[in-house]
C-alpha atoms as a PDB file:
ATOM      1  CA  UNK A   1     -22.355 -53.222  35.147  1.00  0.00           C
ATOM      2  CA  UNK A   2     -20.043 -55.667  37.735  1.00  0.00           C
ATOM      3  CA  UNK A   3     -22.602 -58.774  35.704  1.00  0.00           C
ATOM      4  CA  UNK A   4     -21.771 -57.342  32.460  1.00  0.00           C
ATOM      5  CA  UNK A   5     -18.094 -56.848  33.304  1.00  0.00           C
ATOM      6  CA  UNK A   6     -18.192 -60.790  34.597  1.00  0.00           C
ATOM      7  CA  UNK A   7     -19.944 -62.411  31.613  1.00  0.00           C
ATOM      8  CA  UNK A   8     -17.333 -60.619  29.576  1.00  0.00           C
ATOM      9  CA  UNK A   9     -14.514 -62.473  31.386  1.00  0.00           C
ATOM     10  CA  UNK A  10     -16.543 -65.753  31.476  1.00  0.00           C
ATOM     11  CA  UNK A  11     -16.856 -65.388  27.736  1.00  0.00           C
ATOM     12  CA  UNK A  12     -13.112 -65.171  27.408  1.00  0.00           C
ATOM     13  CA  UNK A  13     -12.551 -67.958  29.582  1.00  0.00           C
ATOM     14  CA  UNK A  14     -14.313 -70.043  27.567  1.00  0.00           C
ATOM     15  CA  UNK A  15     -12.951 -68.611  24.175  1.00  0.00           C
ATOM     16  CA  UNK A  16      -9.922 -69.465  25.346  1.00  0.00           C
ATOM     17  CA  UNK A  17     -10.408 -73.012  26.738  1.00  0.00           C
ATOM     18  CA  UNK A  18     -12.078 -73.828  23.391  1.00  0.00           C
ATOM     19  CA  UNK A  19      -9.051 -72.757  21.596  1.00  0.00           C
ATOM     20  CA  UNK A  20      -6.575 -74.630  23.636  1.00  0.00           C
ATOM     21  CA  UNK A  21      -8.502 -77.705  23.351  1.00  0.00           C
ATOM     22  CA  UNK A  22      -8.881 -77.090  19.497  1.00  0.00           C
ATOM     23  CA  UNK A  23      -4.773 -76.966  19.898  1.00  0.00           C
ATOM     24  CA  UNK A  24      -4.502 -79.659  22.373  1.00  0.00           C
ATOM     25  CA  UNK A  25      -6.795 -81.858  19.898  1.00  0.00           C
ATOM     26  CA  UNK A  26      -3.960 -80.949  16.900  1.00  0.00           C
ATOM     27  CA  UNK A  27      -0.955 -82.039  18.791  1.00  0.00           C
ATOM     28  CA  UNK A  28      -3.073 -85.499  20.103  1.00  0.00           C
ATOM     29  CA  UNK A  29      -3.434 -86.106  16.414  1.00  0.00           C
ATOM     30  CA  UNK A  30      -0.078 -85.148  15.530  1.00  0.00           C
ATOM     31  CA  UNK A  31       1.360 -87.796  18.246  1.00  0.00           C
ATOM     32  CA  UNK A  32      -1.130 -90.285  17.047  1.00  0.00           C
ATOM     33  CA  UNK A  33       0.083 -90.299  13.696  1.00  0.00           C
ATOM     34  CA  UNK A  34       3.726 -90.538  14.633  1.00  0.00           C
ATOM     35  CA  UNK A  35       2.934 -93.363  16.875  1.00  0.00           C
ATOM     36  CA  UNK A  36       1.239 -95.167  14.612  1.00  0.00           C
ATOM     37  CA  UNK A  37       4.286 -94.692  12.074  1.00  0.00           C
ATOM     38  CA  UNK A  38       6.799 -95.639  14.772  1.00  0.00           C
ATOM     39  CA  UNK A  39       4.857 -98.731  14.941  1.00  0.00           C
ATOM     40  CA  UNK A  40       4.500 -99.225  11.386  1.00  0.00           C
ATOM     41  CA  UNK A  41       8.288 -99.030  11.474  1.00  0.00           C
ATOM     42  CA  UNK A  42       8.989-101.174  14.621  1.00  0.00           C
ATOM     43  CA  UNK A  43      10.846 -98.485  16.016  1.00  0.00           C
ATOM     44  CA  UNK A  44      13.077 -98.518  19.193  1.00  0.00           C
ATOM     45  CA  UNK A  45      10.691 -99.724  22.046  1.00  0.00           C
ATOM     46  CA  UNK A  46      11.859 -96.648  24.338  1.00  0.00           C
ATOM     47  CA  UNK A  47      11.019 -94.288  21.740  1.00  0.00           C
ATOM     48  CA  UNK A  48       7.394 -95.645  21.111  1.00  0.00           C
ATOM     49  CA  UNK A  49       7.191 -95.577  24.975  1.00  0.00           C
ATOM     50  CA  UNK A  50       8.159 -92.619  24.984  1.00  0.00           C
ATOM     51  CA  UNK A  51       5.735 -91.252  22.328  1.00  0.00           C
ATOM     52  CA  UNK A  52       2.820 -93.470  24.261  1.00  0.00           C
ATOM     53  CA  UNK A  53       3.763 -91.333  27.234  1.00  0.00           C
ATOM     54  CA  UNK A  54       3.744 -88.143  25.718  1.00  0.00           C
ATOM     55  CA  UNK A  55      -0.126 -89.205  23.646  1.00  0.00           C
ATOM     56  CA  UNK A  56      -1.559 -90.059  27.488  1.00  0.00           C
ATOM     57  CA  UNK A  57      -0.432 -86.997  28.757  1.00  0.00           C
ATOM     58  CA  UNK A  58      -1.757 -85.056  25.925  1.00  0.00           C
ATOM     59  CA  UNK A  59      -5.563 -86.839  26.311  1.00  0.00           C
ATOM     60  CA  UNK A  60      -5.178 -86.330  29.762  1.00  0.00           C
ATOM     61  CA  UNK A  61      -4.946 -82.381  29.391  1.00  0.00           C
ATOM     62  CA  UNK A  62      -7.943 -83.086  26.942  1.00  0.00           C
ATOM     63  CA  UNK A  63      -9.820 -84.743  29.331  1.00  0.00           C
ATOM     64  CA  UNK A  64      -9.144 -81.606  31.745  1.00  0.00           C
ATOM     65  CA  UNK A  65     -10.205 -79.056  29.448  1.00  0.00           C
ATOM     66  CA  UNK A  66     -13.258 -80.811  28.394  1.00  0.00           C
ATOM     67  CA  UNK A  67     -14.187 -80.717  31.993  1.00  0.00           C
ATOM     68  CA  UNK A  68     -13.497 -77.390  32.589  1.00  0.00           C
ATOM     69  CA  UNK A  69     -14.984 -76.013  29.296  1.00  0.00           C
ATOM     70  CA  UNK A  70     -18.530 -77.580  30.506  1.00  0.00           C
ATOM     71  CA  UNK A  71     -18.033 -76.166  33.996  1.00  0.00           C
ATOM     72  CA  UNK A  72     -17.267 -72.769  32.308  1.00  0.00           C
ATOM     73  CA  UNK A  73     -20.567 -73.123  29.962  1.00  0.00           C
ATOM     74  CA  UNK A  74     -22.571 -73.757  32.555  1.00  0.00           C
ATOM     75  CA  UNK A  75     -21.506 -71.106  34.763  1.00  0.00           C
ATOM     76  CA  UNK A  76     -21.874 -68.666  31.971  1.00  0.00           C
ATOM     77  CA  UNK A  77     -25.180 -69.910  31.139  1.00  0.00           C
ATOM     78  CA  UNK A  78     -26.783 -69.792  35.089  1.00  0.00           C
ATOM     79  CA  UNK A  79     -25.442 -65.796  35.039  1.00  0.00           C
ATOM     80  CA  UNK A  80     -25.428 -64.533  31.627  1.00  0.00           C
ATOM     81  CA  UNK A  81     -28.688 -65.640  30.508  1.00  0.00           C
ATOM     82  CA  UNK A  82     -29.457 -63.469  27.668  1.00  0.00           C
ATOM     83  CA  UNK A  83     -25.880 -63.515  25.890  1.00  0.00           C
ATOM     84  CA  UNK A  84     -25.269 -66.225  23.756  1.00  0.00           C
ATOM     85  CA  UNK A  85     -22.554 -67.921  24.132  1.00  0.00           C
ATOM     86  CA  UNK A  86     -19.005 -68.210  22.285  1.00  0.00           C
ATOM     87  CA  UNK A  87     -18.807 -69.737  19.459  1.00  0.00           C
ATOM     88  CA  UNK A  88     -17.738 -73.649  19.776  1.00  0.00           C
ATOM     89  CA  UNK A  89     -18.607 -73.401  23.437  1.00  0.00           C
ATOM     90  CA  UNK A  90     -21.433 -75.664  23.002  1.00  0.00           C
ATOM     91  CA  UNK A  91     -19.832 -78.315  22.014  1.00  0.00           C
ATOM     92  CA  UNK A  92     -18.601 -78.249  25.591  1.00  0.00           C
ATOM     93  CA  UNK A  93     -22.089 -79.189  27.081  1.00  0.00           C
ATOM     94  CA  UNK A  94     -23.535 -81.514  24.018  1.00  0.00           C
ATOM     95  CA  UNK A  95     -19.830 -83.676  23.511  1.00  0.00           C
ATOM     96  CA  UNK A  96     -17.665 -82.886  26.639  1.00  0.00           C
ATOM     97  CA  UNK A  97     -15.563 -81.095  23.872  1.00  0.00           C
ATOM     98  CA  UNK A  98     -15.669 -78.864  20.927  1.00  0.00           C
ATOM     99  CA  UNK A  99     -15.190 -80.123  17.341  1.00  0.00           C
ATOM    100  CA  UNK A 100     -11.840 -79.400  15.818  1.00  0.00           C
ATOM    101  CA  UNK A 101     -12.773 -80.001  12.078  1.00  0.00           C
ATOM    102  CA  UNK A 102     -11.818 -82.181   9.810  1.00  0.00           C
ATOM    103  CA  UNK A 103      -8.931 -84.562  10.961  1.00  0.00           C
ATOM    104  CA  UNK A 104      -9.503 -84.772  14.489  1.00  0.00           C
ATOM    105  CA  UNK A 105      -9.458 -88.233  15.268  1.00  0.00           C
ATOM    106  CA  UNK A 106     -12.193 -88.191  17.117  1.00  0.00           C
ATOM    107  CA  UNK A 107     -12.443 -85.658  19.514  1.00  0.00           C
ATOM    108  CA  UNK A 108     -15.896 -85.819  20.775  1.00  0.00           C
ATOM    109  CA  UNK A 109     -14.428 -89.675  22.114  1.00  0.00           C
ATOM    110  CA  UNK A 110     -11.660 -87.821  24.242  1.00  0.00           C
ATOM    111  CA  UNK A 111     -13.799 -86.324  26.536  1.00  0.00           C
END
């Protein structure tokens, strides 16, 4: 039971960390596109800075969760052998990151 009880919270673990990347990816896109516009624009050089700094920080949280998604997959996999795993989650192991859909900019290059 204590292995079933386990793989149950790995699995939600991972559900979650494939969600917030899935969100993280949305608001990297979302800053992308208003960069690019403040650009486009030749807006106020503090704001595009500003924007630029907010866009790293966001990749670098996608970076993170990339990183810990695998980690989580392949924990899961080594002790819960005969459950599959979540869905999205293997995305994780094949891409460093699951794939958001349509409109994502990319996020298999994030990782």
């Amino acid at each position: 039971m204590a292995v079933s009880d386990d793989c149950a919270r790995q699995r939600s673990i991972i559900e979650s960390l494939v969600a917030d990347f899935k969100n993280l990816t949305t608001a990297t896109d979302r800053t992308e596109k208003q960069l690019a516009a403040l650009k486009a624009a030749r807006a106020d050089p503090q704001t595009i800075a500003s924007v630029e700094e907010r866009l790293s920080a966001e990749q670098e949280q996608l970076a993170e969760t990339a990183v810990a998604g695998k980690s989580a997959v392949e924990e899961y996999q080594g002790e819960c052998v005969d459950r599959p795993l979540p869905a999205g989650a293997t995305e994780f192991l094949t891409t460093g990151a699951p794939a958001s859909g349509p409109g994502t900019g990319g996020a298999a290059g994030r990782s």
